[in-house]
Protein backbone atom coordinates (compact mmCIF):
# COMPACT_ATOMS: atom_id res chain seq x y z
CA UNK A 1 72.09 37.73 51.47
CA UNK A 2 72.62 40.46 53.67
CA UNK A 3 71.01 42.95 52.52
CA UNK A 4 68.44 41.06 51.21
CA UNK A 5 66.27 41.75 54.45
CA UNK A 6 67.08 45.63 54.06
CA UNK A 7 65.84 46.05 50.95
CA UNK A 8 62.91 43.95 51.35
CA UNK A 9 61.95 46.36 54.52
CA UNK A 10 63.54 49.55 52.63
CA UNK A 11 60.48 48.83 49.53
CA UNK A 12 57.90 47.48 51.95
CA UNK A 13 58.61 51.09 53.78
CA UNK A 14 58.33 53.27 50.83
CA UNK A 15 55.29 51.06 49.30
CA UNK A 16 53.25 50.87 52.65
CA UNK A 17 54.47 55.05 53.32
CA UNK A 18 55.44 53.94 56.93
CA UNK A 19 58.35 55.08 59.20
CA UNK A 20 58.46 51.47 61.18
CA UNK A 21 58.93 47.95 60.26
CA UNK A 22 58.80 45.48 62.30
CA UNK A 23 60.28 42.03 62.45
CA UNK A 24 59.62 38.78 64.64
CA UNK A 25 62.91 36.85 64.57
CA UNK A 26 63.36 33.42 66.27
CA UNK A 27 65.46 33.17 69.34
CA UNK A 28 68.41 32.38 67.79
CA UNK A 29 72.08 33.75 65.91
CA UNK A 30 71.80 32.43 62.63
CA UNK A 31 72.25 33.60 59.35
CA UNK A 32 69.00 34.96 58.62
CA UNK A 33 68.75 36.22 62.27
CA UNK A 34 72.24 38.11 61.45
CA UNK A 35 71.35 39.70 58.84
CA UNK A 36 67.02 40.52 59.65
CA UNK A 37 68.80 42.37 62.52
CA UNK A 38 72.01 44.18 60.82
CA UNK A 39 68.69 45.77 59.02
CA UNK A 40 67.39 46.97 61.73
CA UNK A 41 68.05 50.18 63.00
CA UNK A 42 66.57 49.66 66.49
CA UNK A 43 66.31 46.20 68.58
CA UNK A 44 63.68 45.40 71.23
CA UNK A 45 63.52 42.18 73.07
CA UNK A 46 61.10 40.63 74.79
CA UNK A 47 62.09 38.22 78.04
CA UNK A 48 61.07 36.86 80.81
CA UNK A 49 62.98 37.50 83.80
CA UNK A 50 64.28 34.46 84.37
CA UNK A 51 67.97 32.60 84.12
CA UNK A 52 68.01 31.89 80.80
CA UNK A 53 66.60 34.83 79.43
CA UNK A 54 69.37 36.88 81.44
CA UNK A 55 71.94 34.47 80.33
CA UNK A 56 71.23 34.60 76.66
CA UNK A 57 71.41 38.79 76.69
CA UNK A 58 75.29 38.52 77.84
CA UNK A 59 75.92 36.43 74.95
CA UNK A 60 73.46 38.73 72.06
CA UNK A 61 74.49 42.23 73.18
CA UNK A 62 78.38 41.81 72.71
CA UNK A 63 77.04 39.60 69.04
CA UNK A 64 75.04 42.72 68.00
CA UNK A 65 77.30 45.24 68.49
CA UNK A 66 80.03 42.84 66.46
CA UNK A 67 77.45 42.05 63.90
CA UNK A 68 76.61 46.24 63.26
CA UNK A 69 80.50 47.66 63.84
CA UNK A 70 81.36 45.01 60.68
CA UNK A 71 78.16 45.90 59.04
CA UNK A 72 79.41 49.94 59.46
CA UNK A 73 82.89 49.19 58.51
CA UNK A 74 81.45 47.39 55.13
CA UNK A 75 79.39 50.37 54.19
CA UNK A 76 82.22 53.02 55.06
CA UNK A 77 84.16 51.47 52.35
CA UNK A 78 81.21 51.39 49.49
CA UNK A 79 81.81 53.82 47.13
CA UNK A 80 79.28 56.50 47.83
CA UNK A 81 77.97 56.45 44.46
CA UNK A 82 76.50 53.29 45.82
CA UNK A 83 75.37 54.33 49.33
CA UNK A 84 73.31 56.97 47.42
């Protein structure tokens, strides 16, 4: 499930001959938030600044740095035959 999202970009890239994807997630952690942004190589997000907003960054920066360090440590142990 994972890596279904980076595949799905990885061929829509190649197919569509296009350096960028991008991807409109919901405002939320879930699972298919997780893993739409462990695919992702670079994260922008939109707020308003206001409490919330503000409040909800302290909890999703720490979460995406988690989410991409286990994502890393995953991959380092792949056989590269596989990363290829």
């Amino acid at each position: 499930m994972i890596t279904s999202y980076w595949s799905l970009f990885a061929r829509a890239a190649i197919e569509r001959q296009t350096d960028v994807v991008l991807m409109d997630v919901a405002p939320s952690l879930g699972a298919l938030n997780r893993a739409a942004l462990i695919a992702a190589s670079q994260v922008v997000i939109p707020l308003l600044p206001e409490l919330t907003s503000i409040e909800g960054l302290k909890n999703l920066g720490p979460v995406l740095r988690g989410w991409r360090e286990g994502w890393r440590e995953r991959l380092d142990r792949l056989p590269k035959t596989l990363c290829a």
